[in-house]
PDB file of N, CA and C in Angstrom:
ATOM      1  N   UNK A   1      -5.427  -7.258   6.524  1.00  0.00           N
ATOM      2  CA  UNK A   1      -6.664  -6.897   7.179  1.00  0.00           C
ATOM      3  C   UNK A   1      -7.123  -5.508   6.737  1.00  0.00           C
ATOM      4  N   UNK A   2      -6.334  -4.766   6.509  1.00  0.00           N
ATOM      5  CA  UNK A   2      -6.338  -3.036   5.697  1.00  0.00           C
ATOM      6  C   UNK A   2      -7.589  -3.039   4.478  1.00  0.00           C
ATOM      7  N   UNK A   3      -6.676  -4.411   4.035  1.00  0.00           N
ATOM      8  CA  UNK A   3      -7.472  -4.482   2.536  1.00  0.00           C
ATOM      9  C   UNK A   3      -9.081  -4.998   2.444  1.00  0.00           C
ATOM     10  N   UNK A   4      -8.765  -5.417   3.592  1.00  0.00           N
ATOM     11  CA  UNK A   4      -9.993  -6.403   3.764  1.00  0.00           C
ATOM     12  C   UNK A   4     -11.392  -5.212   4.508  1.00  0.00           C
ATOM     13  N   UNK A   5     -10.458  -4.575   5.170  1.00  0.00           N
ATOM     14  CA  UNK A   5     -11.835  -3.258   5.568  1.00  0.00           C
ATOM     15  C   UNK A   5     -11.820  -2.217   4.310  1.00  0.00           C
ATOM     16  N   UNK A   6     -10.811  -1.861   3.614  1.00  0.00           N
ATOM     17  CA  UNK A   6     -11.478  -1.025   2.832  1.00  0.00           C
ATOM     18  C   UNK A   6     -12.160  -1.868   1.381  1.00  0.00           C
ATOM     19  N   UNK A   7     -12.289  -2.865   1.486  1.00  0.00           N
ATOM     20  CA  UNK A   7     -13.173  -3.680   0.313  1.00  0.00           C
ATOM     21  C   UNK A   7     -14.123  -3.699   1.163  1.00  0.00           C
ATOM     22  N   UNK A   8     -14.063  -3.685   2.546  1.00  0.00           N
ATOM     23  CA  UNK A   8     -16.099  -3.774   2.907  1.00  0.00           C
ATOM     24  C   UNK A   8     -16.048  -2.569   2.727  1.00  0.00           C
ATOM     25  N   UNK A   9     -15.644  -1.670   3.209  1.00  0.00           N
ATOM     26  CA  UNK A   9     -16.268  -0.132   3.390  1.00  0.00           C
ATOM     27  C   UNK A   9     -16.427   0.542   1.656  1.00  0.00           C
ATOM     28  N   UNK A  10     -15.661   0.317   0.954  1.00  0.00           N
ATOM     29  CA  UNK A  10     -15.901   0.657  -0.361  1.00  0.00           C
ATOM     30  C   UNK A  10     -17.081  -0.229  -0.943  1.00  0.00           C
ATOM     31  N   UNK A  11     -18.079  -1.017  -0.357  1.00  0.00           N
ATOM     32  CA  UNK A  11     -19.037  -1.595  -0.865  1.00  0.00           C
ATOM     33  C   UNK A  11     -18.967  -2.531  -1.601  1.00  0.00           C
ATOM     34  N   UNK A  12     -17.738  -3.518  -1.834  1.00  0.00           N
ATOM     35  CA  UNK A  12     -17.163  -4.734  -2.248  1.00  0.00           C
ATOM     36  C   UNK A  12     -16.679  -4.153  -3.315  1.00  0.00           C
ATOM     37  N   UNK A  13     -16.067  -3.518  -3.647  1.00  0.00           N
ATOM     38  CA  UNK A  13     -15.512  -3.348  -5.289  1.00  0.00           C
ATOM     39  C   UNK A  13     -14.102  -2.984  -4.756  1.00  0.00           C
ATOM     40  N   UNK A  14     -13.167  -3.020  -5.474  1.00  0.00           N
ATOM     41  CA  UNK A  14     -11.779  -3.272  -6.025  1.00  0.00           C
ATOM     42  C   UNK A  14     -11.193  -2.346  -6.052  1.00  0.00           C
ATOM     43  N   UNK A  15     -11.534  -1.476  -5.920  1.00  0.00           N
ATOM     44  CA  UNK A  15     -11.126  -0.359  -6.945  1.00  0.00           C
ATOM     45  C   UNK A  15     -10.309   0.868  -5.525  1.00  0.00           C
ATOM     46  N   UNK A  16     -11.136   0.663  -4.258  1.00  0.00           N
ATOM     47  CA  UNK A  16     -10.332   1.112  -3.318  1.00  0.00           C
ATOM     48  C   UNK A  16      -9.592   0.657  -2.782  1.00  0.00           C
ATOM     49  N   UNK A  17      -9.199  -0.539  -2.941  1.00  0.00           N
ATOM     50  CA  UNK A  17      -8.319  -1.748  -2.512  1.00  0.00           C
ATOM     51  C   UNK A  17      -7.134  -1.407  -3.273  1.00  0.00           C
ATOM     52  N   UNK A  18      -7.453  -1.286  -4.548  1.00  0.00           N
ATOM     53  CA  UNK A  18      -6.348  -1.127  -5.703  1.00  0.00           C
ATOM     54  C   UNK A  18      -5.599   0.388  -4.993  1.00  0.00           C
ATOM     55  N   UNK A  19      -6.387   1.033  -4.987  1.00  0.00           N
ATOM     56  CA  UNK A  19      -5.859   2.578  -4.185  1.00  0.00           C
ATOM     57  C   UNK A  19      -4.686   2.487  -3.703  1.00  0.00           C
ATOM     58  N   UNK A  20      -5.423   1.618  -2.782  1.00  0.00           N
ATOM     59  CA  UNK A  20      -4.816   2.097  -1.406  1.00  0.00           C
ATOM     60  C   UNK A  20      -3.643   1.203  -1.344  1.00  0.00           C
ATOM     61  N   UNK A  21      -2.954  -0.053  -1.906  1.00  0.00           N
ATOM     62  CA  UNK A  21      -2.237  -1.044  -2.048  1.00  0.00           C
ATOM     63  C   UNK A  21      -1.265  -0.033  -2.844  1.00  0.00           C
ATOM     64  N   UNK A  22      -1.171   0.547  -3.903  1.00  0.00           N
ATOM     65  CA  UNK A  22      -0.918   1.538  -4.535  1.00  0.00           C
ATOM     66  C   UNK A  22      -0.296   2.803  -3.700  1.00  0.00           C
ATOM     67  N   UNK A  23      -1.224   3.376  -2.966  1.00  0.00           N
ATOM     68  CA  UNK A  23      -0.443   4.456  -1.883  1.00  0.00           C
ATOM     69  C   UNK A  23       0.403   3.598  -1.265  1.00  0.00           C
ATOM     70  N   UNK A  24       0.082   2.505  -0.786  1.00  0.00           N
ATOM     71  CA  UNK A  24       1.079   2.301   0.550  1.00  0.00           C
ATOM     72  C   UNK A  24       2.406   1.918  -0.426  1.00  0.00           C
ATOM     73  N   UNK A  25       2.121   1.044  -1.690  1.00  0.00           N
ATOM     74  CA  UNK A  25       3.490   1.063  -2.446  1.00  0.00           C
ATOM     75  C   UNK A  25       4.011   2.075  -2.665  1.00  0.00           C
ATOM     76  N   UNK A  26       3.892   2.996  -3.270  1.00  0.00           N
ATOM     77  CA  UNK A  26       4.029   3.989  -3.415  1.00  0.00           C
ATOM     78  C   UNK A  26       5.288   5.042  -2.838  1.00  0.00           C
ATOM     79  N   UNK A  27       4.801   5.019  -1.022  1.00  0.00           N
ATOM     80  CA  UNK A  27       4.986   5.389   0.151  1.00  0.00           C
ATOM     81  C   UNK A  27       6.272   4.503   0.329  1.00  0.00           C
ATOM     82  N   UNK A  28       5.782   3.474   0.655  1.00  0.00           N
ATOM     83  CA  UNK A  28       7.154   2.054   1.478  1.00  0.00           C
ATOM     84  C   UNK A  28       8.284   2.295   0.385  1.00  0.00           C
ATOM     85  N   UNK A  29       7.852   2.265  -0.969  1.00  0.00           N
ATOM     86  CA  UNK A  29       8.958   1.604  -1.514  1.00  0.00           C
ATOM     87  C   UNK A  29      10.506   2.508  -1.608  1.00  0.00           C
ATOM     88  N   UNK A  30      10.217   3.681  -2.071  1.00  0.00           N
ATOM     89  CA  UNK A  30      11.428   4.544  -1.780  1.00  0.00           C
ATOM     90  C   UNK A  30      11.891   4.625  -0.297  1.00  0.00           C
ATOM     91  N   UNK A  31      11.444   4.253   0.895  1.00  0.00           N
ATOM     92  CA  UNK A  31      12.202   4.162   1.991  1.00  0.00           C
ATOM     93  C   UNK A  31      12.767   2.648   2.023  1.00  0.00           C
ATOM     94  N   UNK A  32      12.116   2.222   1.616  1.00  0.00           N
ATOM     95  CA  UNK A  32      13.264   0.184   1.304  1.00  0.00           C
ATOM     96  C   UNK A  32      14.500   0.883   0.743  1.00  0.00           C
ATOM     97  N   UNK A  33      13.917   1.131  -0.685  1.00  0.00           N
ATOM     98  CA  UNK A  33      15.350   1.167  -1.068  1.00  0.00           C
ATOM     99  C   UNK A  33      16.358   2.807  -1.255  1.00  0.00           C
ATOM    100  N   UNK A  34      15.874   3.501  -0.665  1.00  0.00           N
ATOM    101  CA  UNK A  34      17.250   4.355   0.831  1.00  0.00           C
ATOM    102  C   UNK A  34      17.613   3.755   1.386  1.00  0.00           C
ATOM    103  N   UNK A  35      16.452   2.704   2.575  1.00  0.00           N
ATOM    104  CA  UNK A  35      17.753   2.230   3.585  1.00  0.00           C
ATOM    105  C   UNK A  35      18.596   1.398   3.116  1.00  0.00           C
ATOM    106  N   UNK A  36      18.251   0.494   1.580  1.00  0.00           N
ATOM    107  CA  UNK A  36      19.318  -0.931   1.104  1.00  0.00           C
ATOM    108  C   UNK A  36      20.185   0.124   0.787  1.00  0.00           C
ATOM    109  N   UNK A  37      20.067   1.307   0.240  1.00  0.00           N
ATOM    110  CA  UNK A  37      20.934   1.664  -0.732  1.00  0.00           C
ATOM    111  C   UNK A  37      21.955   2.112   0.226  1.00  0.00           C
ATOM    112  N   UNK A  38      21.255   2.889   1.392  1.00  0.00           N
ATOM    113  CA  UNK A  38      22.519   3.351   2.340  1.00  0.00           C
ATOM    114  C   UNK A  38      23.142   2.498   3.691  1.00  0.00           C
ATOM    115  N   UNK A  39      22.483   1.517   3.312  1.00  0.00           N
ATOM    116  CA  UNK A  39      23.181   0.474   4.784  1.00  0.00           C
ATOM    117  C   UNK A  39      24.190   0.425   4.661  1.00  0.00           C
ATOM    118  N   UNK A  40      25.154   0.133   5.971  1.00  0.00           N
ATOM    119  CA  UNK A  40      26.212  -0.125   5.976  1.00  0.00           C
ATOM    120  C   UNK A  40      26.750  -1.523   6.157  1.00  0.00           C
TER     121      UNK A  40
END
């Protein structure tokens, strides 16, 4: 739904979608893999 408001609010183009899919990867992915790496 994230993606879906910032493709309306960016005026239908892609390109803030791409962004922001990008930050949040970005962001998430080094805390995934800390916690796989340090689970017990």
């Amino acid at each position: 739904m994230m993606w879906g408001i910032a493709y309306l609010l960016g005026r239908r183009s892609l390109v803030p979608v791409i962004v922001a899919h990008f930050l949040n990867d970005a962001t998430a992915l080094p805390w995934i893999t800390f916690f796989m790496v340090t689970a017990r």
